[in-house]
N, C-alpha and C. Protein backbone atom coordinates (compact mmCIF):
# COMPACT_ATOMS: atom_id res chain seq x y z
N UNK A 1 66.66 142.37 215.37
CA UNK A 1 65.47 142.18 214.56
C UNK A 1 65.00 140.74 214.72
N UNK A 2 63.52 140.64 215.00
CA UNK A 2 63.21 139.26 215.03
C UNK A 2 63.04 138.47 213.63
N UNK A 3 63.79 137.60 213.94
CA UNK A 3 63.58 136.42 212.34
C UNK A 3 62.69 135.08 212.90
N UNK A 4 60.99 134.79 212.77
CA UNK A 4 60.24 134.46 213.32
C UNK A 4 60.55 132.46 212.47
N UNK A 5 60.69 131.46 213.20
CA UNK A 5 60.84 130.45 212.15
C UNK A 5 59.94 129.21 212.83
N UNK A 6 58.95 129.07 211.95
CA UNK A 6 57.99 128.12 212.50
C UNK A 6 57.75 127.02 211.32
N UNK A 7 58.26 125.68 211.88
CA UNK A 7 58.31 124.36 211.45
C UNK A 7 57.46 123.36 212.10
N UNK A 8 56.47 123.85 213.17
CA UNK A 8 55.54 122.91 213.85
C UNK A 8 54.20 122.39 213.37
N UNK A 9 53.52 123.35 213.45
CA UNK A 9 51.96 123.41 213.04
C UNK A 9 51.81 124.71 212.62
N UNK A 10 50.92 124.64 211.28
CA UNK A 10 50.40 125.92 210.95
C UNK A 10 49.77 126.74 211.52
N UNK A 11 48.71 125.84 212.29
CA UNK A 11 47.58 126.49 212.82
C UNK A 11 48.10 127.73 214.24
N UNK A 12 49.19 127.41 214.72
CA UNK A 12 49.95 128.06 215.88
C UNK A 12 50.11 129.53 215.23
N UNK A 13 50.30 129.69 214.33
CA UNK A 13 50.12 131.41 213.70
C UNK A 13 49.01 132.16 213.43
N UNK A 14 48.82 133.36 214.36
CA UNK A 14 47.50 134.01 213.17
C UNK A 14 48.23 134.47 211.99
N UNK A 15 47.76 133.56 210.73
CA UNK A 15 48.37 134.48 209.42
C UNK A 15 48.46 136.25 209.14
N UNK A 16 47.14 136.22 209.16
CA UNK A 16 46.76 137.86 209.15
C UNK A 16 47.92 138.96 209.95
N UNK A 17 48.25 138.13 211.53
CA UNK A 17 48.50 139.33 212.64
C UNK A 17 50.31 138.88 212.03
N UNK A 18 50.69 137.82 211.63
CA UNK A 18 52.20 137.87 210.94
C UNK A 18 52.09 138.39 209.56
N UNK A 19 51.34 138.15 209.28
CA UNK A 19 51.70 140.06 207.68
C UNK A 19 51.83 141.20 208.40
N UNK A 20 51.06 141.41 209.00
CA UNK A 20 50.94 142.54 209.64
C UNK A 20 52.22 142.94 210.40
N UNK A 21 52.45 142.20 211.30
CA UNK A 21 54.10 142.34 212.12
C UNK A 21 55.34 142.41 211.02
N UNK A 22 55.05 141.63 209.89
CA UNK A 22 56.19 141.82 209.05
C UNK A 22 56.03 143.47 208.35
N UNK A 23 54.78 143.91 208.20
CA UNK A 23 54.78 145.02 206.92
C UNK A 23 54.61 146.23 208.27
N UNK A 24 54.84 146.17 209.30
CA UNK A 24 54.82 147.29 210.26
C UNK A 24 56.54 147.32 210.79
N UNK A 25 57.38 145.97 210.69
CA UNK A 25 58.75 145.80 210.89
C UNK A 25 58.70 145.48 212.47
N UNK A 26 57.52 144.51 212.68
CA UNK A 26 58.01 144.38 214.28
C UNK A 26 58.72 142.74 213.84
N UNK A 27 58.67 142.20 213.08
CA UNK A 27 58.98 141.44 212.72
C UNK A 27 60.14 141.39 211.51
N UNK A 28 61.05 141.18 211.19
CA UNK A 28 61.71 141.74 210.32
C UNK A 28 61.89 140.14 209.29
N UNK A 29 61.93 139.08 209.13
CA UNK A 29 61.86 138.07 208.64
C UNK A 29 61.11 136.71 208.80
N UNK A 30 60.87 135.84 208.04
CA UNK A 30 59.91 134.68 208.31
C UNK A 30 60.33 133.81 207.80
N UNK A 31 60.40 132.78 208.52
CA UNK A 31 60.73 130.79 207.31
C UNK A 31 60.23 130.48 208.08
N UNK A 32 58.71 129.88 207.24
CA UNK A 32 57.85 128.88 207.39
C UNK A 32 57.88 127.56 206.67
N UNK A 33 57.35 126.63 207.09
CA UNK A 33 57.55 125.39 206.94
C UNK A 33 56.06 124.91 206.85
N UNK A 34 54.95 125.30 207.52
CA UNK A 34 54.11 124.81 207.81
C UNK A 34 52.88 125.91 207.60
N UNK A 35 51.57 125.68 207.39
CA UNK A 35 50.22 126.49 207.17
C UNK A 35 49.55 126.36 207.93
N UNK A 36 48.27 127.34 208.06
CA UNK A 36 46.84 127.08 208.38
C UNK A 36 46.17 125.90 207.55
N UNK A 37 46.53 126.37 205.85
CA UNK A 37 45.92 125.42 204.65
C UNK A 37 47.19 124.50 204.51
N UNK A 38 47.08 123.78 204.14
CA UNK A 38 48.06 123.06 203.22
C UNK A 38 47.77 121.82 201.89
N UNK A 39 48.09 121.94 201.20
CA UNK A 39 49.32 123.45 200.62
C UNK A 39 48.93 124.29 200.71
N UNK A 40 49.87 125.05 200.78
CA UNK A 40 49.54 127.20 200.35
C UNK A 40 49.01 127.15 199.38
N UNK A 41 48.05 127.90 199.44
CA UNK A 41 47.38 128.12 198.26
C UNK A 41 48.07 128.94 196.75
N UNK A 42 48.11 129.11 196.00
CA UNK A 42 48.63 129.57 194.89
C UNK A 42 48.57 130.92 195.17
N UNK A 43 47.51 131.66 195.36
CA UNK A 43 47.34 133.19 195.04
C UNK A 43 47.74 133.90 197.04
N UNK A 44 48.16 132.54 198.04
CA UNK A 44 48.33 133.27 199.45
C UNK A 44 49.45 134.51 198.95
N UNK A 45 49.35 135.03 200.04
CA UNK A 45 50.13 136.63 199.99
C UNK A 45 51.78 136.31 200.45
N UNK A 46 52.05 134.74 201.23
CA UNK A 46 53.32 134.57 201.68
C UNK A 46 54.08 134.21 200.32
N UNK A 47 53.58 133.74 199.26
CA UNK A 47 54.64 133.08 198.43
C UNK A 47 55.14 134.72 197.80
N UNK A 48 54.36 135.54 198.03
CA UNK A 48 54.89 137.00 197.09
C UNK A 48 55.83 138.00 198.38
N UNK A 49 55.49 137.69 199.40
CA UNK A 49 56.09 138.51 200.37
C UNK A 49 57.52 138.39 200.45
N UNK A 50 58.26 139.82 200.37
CA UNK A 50 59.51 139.23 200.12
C UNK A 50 60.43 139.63 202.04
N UNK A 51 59.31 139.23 202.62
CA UNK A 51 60.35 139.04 204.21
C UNK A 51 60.05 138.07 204.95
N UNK A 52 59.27 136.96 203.79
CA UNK A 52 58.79 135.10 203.62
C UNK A 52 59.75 134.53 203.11
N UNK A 53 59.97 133.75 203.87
CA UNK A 53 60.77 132.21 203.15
C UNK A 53 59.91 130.98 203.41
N UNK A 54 59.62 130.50 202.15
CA UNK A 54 58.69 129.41 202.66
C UNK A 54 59.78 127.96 202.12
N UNK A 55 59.48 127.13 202.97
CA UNK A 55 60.02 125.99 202.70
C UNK A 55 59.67 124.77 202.50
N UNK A 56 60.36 124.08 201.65
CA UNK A 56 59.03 122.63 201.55
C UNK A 56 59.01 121.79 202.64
N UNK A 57 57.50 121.23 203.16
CA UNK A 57 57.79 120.45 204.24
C UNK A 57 58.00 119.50 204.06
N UNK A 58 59.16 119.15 204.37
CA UNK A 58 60.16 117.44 204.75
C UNK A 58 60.56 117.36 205.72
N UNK A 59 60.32 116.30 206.39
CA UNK A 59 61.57 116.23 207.53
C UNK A 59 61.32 114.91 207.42
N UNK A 60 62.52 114.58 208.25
CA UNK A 60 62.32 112.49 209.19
C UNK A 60 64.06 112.64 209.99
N UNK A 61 64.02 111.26 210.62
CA UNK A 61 65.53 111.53 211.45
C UNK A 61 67.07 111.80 210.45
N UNK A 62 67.32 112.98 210.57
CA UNK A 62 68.49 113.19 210.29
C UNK A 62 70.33 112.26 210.45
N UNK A 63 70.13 110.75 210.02
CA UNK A 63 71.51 110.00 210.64
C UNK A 63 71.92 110.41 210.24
N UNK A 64 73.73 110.85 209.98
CA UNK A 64 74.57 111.07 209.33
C UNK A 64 74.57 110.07 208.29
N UNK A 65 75.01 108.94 208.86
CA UNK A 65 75.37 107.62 207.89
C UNK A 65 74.32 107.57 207.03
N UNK A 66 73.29 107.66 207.04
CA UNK A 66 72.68 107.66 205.91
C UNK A 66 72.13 108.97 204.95
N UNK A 67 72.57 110.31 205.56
CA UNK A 67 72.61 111.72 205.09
C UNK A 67 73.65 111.67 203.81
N UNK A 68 74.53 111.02 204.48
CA UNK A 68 75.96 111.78 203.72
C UNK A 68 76.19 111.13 202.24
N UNK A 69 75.66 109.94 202.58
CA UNK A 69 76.06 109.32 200.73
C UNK A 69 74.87 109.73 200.14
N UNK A 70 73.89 109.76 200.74
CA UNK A 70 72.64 110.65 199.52
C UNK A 70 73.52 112.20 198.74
N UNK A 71 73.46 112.91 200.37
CA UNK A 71 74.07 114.15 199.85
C UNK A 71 75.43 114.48 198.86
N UNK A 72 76.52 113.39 199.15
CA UNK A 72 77.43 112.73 197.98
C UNK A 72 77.25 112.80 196.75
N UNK A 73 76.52 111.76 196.66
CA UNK A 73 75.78 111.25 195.29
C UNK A 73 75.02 112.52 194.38
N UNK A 74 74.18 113.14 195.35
CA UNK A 74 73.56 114.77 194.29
C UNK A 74 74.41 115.28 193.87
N UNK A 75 75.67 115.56 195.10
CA UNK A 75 76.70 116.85 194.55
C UNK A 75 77.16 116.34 193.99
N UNK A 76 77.54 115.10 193.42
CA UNK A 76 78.05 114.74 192.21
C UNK A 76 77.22 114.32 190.98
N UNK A 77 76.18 114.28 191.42
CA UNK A 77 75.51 114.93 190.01
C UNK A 77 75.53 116.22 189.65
N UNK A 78 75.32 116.98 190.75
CA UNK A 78 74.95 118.42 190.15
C UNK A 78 76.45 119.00 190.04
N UNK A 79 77.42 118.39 189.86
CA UNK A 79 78.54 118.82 189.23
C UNK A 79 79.04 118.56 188.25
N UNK A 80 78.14 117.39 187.43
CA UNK A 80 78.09 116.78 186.11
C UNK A 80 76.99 117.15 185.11
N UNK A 81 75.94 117.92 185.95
CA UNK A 81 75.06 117.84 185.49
C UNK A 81 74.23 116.92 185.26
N UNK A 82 74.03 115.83 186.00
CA UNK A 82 73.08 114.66 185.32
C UNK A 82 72.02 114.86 186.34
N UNK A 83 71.23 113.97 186.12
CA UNK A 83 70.00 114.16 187.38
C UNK A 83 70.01 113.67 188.75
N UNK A 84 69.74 114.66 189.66
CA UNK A 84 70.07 114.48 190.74
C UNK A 84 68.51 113.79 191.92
N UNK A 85 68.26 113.24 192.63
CA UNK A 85 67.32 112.70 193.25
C UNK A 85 66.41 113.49 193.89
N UNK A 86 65.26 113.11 194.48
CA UNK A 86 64.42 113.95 195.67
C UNK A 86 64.58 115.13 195.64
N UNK A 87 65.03 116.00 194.07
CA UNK A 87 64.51 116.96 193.83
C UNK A 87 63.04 117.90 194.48
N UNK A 88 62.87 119.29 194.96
CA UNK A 88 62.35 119.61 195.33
C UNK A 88 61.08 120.33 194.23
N UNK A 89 59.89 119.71 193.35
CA UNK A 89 59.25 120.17 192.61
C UNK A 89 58.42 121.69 192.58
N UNK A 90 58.61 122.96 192.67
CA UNK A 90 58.13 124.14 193.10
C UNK A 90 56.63 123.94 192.37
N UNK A 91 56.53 123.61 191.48
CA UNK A 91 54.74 123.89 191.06
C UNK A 91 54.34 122.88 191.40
N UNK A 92 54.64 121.87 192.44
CA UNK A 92 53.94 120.99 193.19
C UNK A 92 53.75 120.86 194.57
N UNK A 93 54.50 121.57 194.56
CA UNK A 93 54.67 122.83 196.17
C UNK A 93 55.38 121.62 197.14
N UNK A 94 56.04 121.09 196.42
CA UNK A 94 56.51 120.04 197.68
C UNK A 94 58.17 119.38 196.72
């Protein structure tokens, strides 16, 4: 089954003809990263589709050395519960 995953440019998809491939099953999954619009609009059809994964767009260079004590530092918040950083805000779509 194809699991389609596009993190480049939005514009590289026809939206329309990937609903379509997903709700006919030539396509069987999606994680997107990127739009035609951006942001997605509130009422688009991907945030309800459930063979969409949409993801927030972030990226920059991945070092370790500087990955790992960020990532540290959260999981030890979020194992205390206190507040953890660069939280990902969903009703701000980012």
């Amino acid at each position: 089954m194809v699991h389609l995953i596009n993190v480049g440019r939005g514009a590289v998809l026809d939206e329309n003809a990937l609903l379509d491939a997903c709700e006919t099953g030539r396509v069987g999954h999606v994680t997107l990263d990127v739009f035609a619009e951006e942001p997605l609009p509130e009422t688009h059809p991907f945030w309800s589709h459930p063979q969409i994964t949409i993801t927030p767009h972030i990226c920059g260079p991945l070092i370790p050395e500087k990955i790992v004590p960020h990532f540290l530092k959260n999981y030890a918040a979020f194992e205390t519960g206190t507040q953890m950083q660069h939280v990902v805000d969903v009703s701000r779509q980012y």
